[in-house]
N, C-alpha and C. Protein backbone atom coordinates (compact mmCIF):
# COMPACT_ATOMS: atom_id res chain seq x y z
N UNK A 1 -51.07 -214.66 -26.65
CA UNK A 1 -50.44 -213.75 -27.59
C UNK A 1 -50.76 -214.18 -29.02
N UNK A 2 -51.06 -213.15 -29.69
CA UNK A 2 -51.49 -213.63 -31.33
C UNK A 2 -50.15 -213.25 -32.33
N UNK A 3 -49.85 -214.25 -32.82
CA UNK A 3 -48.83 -213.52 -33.78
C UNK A 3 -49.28 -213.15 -34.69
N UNK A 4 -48.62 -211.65 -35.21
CA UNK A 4 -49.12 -211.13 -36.34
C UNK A 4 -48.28 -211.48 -37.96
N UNK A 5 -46.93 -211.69 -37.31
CA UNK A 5 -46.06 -211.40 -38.47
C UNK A 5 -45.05 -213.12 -38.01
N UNK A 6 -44.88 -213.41 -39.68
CA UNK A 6 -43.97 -214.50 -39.43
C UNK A 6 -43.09 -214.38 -40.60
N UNK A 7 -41.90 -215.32 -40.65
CA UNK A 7 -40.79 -215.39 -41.60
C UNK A 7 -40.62 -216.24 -42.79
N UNK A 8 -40.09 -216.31 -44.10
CA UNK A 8 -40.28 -217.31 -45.15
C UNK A 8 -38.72 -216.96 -45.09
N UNK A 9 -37.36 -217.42 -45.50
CA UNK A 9 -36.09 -217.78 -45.99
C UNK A 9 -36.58 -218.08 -47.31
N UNK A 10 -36.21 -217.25 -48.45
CA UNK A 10 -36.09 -217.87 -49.89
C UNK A 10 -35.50 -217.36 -50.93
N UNK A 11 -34.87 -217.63 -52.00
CA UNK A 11 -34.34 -217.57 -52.79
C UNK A 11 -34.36 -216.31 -53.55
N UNK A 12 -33.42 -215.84 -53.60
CA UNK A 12 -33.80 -213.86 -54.13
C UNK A 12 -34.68 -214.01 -55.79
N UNK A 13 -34.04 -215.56 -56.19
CA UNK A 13 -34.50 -215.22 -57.43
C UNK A 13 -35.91 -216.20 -57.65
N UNK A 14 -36.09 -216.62 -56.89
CA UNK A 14 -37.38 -217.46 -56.84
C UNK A 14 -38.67 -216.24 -56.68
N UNK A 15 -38.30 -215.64 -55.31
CA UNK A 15 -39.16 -214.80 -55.13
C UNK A 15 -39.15 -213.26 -56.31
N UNK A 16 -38.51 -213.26 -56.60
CA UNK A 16 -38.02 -212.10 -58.48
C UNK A 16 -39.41 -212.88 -58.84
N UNK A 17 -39.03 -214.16 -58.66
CA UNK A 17 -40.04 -214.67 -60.25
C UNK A 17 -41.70 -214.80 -59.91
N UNK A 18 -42.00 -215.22 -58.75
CA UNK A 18 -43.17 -215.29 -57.82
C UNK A 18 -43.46 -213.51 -58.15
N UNK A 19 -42.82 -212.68 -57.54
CA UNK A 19 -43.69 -211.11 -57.45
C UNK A 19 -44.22 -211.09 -58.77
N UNK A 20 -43.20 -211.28 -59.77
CA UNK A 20 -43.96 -211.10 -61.17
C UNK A 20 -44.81 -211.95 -61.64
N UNK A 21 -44.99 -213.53 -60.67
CA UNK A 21 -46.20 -213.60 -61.74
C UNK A 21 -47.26 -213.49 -60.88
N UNK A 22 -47.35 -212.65 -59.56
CA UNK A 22 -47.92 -212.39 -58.25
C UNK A 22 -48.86 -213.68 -57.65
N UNK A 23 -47.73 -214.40 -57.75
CA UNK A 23 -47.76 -216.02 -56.49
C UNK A 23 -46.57 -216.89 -56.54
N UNK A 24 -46.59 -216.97 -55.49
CA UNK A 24 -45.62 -217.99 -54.35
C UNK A 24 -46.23 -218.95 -54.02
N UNK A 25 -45.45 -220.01 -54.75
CA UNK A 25 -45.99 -221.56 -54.71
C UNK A 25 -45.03 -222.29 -54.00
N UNK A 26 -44.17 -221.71 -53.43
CA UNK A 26 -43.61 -222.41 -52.55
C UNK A 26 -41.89 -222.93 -52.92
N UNK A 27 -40.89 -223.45 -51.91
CA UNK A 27 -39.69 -223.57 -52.55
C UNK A 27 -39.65 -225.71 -53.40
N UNK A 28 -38.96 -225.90 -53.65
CA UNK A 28 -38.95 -227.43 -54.39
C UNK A 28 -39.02 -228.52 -53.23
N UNK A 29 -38.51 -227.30 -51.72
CA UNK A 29 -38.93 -228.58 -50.73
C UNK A 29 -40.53 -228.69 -50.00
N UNK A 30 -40.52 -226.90 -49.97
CA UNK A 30 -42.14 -226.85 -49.69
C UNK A 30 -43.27 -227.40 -50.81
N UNK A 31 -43.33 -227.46 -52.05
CA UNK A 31 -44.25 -228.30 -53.04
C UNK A 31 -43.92 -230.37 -52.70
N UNK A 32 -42.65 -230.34 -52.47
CA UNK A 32 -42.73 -231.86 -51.60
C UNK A 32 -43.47 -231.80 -50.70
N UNK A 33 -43.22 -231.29 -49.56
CA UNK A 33 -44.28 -231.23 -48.25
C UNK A 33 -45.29 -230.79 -48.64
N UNK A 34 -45.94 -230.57 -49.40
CA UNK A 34 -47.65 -229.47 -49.71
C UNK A 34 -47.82 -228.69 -49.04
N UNK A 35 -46.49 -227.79 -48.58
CA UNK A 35 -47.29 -226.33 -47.78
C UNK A 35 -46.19 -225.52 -47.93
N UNK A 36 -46.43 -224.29 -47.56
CA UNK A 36 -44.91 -223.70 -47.32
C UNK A 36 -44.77 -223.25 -46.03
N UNK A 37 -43.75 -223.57 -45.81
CA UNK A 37 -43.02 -223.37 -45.09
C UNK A 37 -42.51 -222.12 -43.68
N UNK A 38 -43.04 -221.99 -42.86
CA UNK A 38 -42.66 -220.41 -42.36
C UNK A 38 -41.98 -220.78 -41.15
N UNK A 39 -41.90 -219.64 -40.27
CA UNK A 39 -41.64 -219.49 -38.96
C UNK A 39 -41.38 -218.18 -38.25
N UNK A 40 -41.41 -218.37 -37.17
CA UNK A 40 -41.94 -217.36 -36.32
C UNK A 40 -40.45 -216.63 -35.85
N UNK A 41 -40.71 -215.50 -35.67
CA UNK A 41 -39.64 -215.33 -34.82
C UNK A 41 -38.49 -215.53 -34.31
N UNK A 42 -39.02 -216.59 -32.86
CA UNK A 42 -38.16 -217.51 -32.23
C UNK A 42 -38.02 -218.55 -32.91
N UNK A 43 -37.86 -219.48 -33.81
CA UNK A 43 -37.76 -219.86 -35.01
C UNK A 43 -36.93 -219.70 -35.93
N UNK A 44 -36.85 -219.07 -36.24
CA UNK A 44 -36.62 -218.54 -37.66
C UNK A 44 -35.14 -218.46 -37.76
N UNK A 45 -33.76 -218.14 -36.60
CA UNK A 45 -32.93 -218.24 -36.93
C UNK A 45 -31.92 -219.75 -37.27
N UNK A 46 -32.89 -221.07 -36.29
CA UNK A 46 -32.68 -221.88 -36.38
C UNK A 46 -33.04 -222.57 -37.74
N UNK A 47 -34.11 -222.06 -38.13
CA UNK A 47 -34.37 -222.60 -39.53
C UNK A 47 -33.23 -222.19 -40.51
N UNK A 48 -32.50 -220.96 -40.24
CA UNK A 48 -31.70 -220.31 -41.34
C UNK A 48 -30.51 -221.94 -40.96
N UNK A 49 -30.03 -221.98 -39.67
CA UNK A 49 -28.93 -222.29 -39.48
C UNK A 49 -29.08 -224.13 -39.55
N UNK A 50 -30.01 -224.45 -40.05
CA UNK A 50 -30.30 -226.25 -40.66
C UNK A 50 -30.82 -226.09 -41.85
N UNK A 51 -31.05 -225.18 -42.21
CA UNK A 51 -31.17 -225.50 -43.76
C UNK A 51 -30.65 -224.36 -44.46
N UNK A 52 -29.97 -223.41 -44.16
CA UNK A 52 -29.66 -222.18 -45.47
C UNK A 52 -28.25 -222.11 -45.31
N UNK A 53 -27.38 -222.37 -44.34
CA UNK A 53 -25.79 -222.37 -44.07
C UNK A 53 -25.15 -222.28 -44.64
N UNK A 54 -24.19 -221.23 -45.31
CA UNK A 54 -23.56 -220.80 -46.06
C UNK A 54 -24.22 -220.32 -47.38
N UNK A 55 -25.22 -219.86 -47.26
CA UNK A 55 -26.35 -219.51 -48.60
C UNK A 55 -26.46 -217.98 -48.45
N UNK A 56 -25.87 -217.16 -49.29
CA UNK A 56 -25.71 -215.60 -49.83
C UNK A 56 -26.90 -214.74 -50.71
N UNK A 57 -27.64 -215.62 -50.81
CA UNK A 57 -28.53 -215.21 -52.16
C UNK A 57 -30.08 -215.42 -51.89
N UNK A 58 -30.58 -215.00 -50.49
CA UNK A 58 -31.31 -214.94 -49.71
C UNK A 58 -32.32 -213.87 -49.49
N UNK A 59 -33.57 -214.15 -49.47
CA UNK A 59 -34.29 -212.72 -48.42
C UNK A 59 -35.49 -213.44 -47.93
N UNK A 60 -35.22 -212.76 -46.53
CA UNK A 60 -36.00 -212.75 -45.85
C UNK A 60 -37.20 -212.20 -45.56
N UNK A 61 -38.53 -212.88 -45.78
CA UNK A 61 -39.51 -211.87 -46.17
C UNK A 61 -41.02 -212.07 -44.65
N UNK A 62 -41.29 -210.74 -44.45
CA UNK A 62 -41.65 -210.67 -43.26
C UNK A 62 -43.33 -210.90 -43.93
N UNK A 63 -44.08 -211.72 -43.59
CA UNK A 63 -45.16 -212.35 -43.92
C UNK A 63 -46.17 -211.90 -42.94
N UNK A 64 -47.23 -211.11 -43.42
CA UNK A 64 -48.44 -211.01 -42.19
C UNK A 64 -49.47 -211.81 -42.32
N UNK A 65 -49.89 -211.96 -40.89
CA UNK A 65 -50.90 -212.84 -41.10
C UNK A 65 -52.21 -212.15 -40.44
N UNK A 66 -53.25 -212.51 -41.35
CA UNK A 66 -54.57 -212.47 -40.45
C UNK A 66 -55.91 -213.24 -40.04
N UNK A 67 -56.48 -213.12 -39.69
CA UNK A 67 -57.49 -214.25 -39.37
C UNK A 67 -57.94 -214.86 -40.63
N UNK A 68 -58.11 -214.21 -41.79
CA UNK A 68 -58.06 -215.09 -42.93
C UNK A 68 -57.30 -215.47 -44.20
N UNK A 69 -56.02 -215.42 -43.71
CA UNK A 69 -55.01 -215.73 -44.15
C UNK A 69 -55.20 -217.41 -44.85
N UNK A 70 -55.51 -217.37 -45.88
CA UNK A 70 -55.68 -218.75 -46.59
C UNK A 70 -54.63 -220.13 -46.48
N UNK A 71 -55.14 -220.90 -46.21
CA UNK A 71 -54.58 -222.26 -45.92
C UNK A 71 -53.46 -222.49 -44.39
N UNK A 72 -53.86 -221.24 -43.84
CA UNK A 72 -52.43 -221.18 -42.82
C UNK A 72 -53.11 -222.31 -41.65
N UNK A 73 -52.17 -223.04 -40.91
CA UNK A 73 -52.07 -224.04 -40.09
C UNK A 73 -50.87 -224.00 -39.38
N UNK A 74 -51.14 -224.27 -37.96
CA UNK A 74 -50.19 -224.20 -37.28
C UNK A 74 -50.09 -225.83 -36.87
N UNK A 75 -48.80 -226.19 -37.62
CA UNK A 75 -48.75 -227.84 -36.74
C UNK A 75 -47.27 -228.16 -36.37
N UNK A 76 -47.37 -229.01 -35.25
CA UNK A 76 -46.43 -229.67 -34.78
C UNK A 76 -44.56 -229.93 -35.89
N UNK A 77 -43.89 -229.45 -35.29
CA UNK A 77 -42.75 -229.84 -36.53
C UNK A 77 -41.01 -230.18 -35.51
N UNK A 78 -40.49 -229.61 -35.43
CA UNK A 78 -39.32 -229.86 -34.53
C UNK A 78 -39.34 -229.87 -33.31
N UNK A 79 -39.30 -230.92 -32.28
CA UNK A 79 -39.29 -231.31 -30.98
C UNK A 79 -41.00 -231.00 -30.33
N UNK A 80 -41.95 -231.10 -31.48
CA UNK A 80 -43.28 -230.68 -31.45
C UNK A 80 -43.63 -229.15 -31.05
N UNK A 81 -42.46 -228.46 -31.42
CA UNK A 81 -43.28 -227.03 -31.66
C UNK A 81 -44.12 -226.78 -32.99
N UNK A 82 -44.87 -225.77 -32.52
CA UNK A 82 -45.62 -225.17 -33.88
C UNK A 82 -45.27 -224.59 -34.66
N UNK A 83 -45.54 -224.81 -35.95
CA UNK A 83 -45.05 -223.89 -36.60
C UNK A 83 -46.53 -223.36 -38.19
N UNK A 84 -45.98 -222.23 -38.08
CA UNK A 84 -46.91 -221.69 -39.32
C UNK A 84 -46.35 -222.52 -40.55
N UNK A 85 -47.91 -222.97 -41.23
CA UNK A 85 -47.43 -223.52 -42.98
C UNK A 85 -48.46 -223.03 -43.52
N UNK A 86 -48.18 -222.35 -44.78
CA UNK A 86 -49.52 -222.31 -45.69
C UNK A 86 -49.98 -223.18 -46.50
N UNK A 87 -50.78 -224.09 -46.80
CA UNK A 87 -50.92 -225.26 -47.79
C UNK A 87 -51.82 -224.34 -48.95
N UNK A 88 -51.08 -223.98 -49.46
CA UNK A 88 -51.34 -223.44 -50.78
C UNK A 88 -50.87 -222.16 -51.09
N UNK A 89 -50.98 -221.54 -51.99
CA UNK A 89 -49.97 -220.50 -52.60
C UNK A 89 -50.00 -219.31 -51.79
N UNK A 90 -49.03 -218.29 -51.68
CA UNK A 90 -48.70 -217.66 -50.61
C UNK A 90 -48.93 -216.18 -51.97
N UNK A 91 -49.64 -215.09 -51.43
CA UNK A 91 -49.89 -214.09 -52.42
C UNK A 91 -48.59 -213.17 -51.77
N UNK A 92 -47.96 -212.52 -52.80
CA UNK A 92 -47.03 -211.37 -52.34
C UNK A 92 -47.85 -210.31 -51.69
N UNK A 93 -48.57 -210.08 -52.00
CA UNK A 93 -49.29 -208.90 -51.16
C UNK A 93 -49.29 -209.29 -49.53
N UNK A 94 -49.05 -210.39 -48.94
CA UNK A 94 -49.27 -210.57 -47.87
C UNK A 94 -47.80 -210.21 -47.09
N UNK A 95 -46.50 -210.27 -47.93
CA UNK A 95 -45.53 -209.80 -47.48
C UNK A 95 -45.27 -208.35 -47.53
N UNK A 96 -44.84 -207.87 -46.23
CA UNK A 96 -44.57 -206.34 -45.75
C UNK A 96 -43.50 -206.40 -45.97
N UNK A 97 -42.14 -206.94 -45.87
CA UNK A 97 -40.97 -206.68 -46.10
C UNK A 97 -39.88 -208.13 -46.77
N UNK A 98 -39.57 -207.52 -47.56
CA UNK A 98 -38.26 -208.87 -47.83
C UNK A 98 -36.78 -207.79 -47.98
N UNK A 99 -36.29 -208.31 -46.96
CA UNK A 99 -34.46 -207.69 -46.79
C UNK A 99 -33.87 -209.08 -47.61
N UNK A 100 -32.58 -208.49 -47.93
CA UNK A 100 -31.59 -209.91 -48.37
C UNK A 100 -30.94 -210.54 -47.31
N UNK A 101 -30.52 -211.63 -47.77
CA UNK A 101 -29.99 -211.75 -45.95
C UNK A 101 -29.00 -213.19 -46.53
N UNK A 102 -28.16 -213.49 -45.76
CA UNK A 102 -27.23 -214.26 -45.98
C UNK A 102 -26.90 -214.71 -44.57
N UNK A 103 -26.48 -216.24 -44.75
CA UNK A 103 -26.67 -217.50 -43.73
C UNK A 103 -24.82 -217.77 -43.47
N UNK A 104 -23.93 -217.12 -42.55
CA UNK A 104 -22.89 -217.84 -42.85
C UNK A 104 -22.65 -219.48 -42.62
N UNK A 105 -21.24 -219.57 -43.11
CA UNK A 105 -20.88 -220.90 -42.63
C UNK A 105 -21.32 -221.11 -40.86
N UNK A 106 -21.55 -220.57 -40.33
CA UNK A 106 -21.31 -221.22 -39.03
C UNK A 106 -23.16 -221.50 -38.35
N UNK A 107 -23.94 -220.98 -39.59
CA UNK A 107 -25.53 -220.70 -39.32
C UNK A 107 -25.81 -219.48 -39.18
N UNK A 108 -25.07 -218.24 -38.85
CA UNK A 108 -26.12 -217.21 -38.02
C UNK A 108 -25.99 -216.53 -39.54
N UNK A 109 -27.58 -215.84 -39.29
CA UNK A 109 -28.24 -215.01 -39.92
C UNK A 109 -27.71 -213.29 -40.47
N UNK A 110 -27.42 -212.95 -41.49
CA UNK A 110 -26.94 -211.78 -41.64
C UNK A 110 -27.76 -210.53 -42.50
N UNK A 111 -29.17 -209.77 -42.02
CA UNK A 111 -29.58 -209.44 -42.79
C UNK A 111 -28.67 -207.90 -43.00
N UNK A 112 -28.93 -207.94 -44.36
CA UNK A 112 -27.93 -206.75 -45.67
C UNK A 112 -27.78 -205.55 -44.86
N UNK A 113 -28.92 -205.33 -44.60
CA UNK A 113 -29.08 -203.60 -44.21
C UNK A 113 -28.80 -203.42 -42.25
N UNK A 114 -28.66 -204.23 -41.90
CA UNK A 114 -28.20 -204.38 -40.36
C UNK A 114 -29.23 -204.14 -39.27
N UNK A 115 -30.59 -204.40 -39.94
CA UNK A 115 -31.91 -204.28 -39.18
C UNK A 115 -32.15 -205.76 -38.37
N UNK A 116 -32.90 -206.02 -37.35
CA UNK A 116 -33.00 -207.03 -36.90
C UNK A 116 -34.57 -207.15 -37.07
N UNK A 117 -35.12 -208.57 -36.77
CA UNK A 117 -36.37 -208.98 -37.13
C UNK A 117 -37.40 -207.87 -36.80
């Protein structure tokens, strides 16, 4: 199975500032690690619920990928699954959708408009 589409969690106003200057360099933890950050799918709610938990000010942005999708790598990360990273700047044009979405206290995922992935 090829995945086409994967997930970024980030900051409503980070990504405000990325569309306008049309690039995404990543969040202050992804420029530590040198890549950013994604995940898939099956993924993706667990990522909300260890790192975004109780965070309101969110969107979720649906990322496509294609065979030449720049810097993307799939490597080993939690209990050695794979996961998508881009090591280097992520162009908005490559995102099809960003909903807002908010992480309650307890982890689960709440996107705004009541659509699911």
């Amino acid at each position: 199975m090829t995945i086409t589409q994967v997930f970024k969690l980030v900051d409503r106003a980070e990504w405000e500032a990325a569309v306008a200057a049309g690039v995404y360099l990543g969040s202050a933890v992804d420029r530590a690690d040198g890549y950013i950050h994604l995940s898939t799918r099956d993924q993706v709610a667990e990522t909300a619920a260890r790192h975004y938990r109780g965070r309101q000010d969110l969107l979720i942005l649906t990322v496509d990928l294609a065979a030449d999708t720049p810097g993307l790598r799939w490597e080993p990360s939690r209990g050695g699954a794979l996961f998508p990273h881009i090591h280097g700047p992520l162009s908005p044009d490559r995102v099809s959708r960003a909903r807002s979405l908010g992480v309650g206290d307890d982890g689960r995922m709440a996107i705004a408009d009541g659509s699911d992935l």
